[in-house]
Protein backbone atom coordinates (compact mmCIF):
# COMPACT_ATOMS: atom_id res chain seq x y z
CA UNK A 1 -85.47 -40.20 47.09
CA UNK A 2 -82.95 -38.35 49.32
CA UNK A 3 -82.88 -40.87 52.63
CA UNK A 4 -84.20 -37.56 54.76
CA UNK A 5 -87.25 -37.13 52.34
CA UNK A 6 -87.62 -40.97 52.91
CA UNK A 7 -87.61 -40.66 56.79
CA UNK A 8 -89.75 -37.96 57.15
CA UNK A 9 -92.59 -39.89 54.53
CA UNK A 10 -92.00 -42.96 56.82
CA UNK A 11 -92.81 -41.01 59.97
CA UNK A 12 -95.73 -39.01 58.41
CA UNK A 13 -96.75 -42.78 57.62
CA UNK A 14 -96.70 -44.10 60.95
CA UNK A 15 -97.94 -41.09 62.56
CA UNK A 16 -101.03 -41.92 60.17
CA UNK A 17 -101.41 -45.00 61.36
CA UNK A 18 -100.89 -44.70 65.01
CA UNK A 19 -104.16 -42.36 65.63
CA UNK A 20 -101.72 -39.13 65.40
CA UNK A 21 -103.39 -38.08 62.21
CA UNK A 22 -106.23 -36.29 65.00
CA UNK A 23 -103.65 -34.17 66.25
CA UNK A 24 -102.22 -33.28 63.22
CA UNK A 25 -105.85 -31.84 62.06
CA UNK A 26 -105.92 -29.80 65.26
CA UNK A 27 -102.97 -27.80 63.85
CA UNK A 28 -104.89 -27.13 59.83
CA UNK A 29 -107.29 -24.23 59.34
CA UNK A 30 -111.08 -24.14 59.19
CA UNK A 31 -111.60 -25.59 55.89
CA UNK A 32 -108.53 -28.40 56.25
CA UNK A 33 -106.35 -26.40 54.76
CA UNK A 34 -102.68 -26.00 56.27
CA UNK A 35 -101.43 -22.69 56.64
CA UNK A 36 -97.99 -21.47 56.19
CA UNK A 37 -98.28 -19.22 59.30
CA UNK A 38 -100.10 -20.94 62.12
CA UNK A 39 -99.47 -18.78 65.27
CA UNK A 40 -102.71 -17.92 67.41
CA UNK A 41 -102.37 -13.99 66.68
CA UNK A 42 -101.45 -14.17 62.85
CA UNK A 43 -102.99 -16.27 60.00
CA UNK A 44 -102.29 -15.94 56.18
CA UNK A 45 -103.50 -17.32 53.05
CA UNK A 46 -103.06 -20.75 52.66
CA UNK A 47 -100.11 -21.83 50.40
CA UNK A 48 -102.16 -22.70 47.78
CA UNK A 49 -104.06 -20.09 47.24
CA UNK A 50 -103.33 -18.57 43.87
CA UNK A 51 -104.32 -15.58 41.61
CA UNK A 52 -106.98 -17.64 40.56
CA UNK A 53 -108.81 -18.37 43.77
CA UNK A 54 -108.02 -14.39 44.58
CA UNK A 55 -109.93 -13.47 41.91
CA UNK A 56 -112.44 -15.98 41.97
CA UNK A 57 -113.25 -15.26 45.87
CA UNK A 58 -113.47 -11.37 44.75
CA UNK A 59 -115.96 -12.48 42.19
CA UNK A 60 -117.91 -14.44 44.60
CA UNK A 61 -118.34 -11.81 47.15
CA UNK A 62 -119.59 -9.23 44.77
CA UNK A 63 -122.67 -11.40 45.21
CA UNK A 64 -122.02 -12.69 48.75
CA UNK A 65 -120.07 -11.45 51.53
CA UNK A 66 -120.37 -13.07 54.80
CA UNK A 67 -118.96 -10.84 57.90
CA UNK A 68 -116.57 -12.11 60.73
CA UNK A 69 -119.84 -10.52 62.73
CA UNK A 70 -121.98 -13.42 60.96
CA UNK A 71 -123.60 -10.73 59.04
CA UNK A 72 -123.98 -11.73 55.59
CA UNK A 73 -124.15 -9.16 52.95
CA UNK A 74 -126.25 -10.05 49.78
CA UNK A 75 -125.15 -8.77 46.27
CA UNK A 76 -123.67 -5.62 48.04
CA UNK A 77 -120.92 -4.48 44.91
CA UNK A 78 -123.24 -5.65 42.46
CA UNK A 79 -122.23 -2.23 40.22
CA UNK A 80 -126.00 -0.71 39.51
CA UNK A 81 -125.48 -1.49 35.76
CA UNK A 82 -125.74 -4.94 36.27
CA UNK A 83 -129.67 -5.25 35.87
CA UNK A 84 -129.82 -8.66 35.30
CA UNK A 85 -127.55 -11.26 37.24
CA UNK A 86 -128.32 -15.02 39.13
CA UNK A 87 -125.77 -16.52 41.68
CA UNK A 88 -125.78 -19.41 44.35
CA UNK A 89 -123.35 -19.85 46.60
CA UNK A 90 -121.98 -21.12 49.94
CA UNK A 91 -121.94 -18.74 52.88
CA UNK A 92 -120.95 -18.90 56.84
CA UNK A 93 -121.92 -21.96 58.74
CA UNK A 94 -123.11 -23.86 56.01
CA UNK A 95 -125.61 -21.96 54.89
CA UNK A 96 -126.65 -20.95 50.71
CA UNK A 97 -127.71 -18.19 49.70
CA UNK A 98 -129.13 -18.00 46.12
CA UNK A 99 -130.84 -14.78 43.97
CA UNK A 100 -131.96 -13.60 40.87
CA UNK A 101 -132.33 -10.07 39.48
CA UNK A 102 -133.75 -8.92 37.07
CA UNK A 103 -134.14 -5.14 35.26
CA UNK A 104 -132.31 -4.07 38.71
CA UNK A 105 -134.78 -5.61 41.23
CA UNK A 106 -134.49 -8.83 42.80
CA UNK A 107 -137.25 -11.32 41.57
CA UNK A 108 -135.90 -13.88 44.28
CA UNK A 109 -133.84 -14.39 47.16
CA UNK A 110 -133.21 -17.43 48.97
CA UNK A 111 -131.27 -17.96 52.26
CA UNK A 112 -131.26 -21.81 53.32
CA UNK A 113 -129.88 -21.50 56.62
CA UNK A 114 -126.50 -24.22 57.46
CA UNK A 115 -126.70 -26.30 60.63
CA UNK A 116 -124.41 -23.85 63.30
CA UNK A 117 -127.87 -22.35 64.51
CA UNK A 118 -126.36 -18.69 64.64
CA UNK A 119 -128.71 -16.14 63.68
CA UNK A 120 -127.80 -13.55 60.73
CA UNK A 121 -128.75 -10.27 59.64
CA UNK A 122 -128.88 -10.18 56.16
CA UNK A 123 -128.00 -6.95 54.60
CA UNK A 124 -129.32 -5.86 51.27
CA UNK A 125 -128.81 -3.15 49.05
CA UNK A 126 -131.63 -1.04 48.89
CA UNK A 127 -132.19 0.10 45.48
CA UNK A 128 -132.49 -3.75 44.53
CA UNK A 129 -135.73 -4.68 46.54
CA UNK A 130 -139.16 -3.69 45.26
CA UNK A 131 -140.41 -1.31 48.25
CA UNK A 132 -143.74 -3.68 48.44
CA UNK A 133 -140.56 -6.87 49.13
CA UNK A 134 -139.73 -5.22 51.94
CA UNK A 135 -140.60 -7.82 54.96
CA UNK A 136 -141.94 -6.40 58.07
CA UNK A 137 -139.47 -5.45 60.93
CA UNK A 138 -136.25 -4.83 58.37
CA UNK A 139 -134.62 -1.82 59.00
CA UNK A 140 -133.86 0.12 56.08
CA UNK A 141 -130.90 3.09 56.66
CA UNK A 142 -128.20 4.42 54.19
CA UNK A 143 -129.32 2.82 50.96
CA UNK A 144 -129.44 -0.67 52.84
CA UNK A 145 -132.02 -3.35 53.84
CA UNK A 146 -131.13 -5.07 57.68
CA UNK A 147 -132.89 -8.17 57.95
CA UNK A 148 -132.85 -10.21 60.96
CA UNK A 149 -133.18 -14.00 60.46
CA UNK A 150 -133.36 -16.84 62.58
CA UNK A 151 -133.36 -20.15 59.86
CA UNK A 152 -134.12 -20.29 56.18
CA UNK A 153 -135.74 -16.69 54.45
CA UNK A 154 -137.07 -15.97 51.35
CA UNK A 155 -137.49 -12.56 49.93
């Protein structure tokens, strides 16, 4: 090992040890990953992040999108010849959201809400909820469902 490579793992080391480690985290993105642009104004993809995890976070928000807003949009590009199709997956603050279609309607829907205490609208595509699902007080406009939530919901 090149004695510079050796220096810097000796003072990454001690920096570990010494209690630096906190500050270090202070500097990493929300999910503890490091970025390879960390300025205030400007973020990019983590360095890791590969064709695989593009494609597999396009797959996974096909069924769930969360919103910078906190809005969290539920199977929105679900194309309409999908009749039947199940997911569960993480969303913002925590929080799961799980479904289950079937013959283009959705049998279930399950928001379990995470622990940041922010309430969500949920946002729905309309032609997947029976009209009889509908809860009271959703607003439905432009082929969507706006649900208001405050904690866990089930549709």
């Amino acid at each position: 090992m090149p004695l510079r490579e050796s220096r810097m793992c000796a003072k990454i080391s001690v920096e570990f040890l010494s209690g630096k480690i906190k500050n270090a985290a202070k500097q990493i993105g929300n999910f503890g990953e490091t970025w390879e642009i960390n300025e205030a104004k400007h973020r990019s993809n983590p360095w890791f992040a590969t064709a695989a995890g593009s494609y597999l976070q396009a797959v996974n928000r096909i069924f769930v999108n969360p919103n910078e807003n906190g809005d969290v949009e539920i199977a929105a590009f679900v194309p309409e010849k999908w009749g039947d199709f199940a997911f569960a997956l993480p969303s913002h603050g925590g929080a799961f959201v799980s479904a289950r279609a079937k013959n283009g309607k959705l049998e279930s829907l399950l928001y379990k809400a995470g622990t940041d205490g922010q309430k969500r609208r949920l946002i729905l595509p309309a032609r997947l909820v029976d009209g009889a699902k509908i809860p009271a007080g959703a607003k439905v406009s432009g082929g969507k469902i706006v649900i208001d939530i405050d904690g866990d919901f089930a549709l």
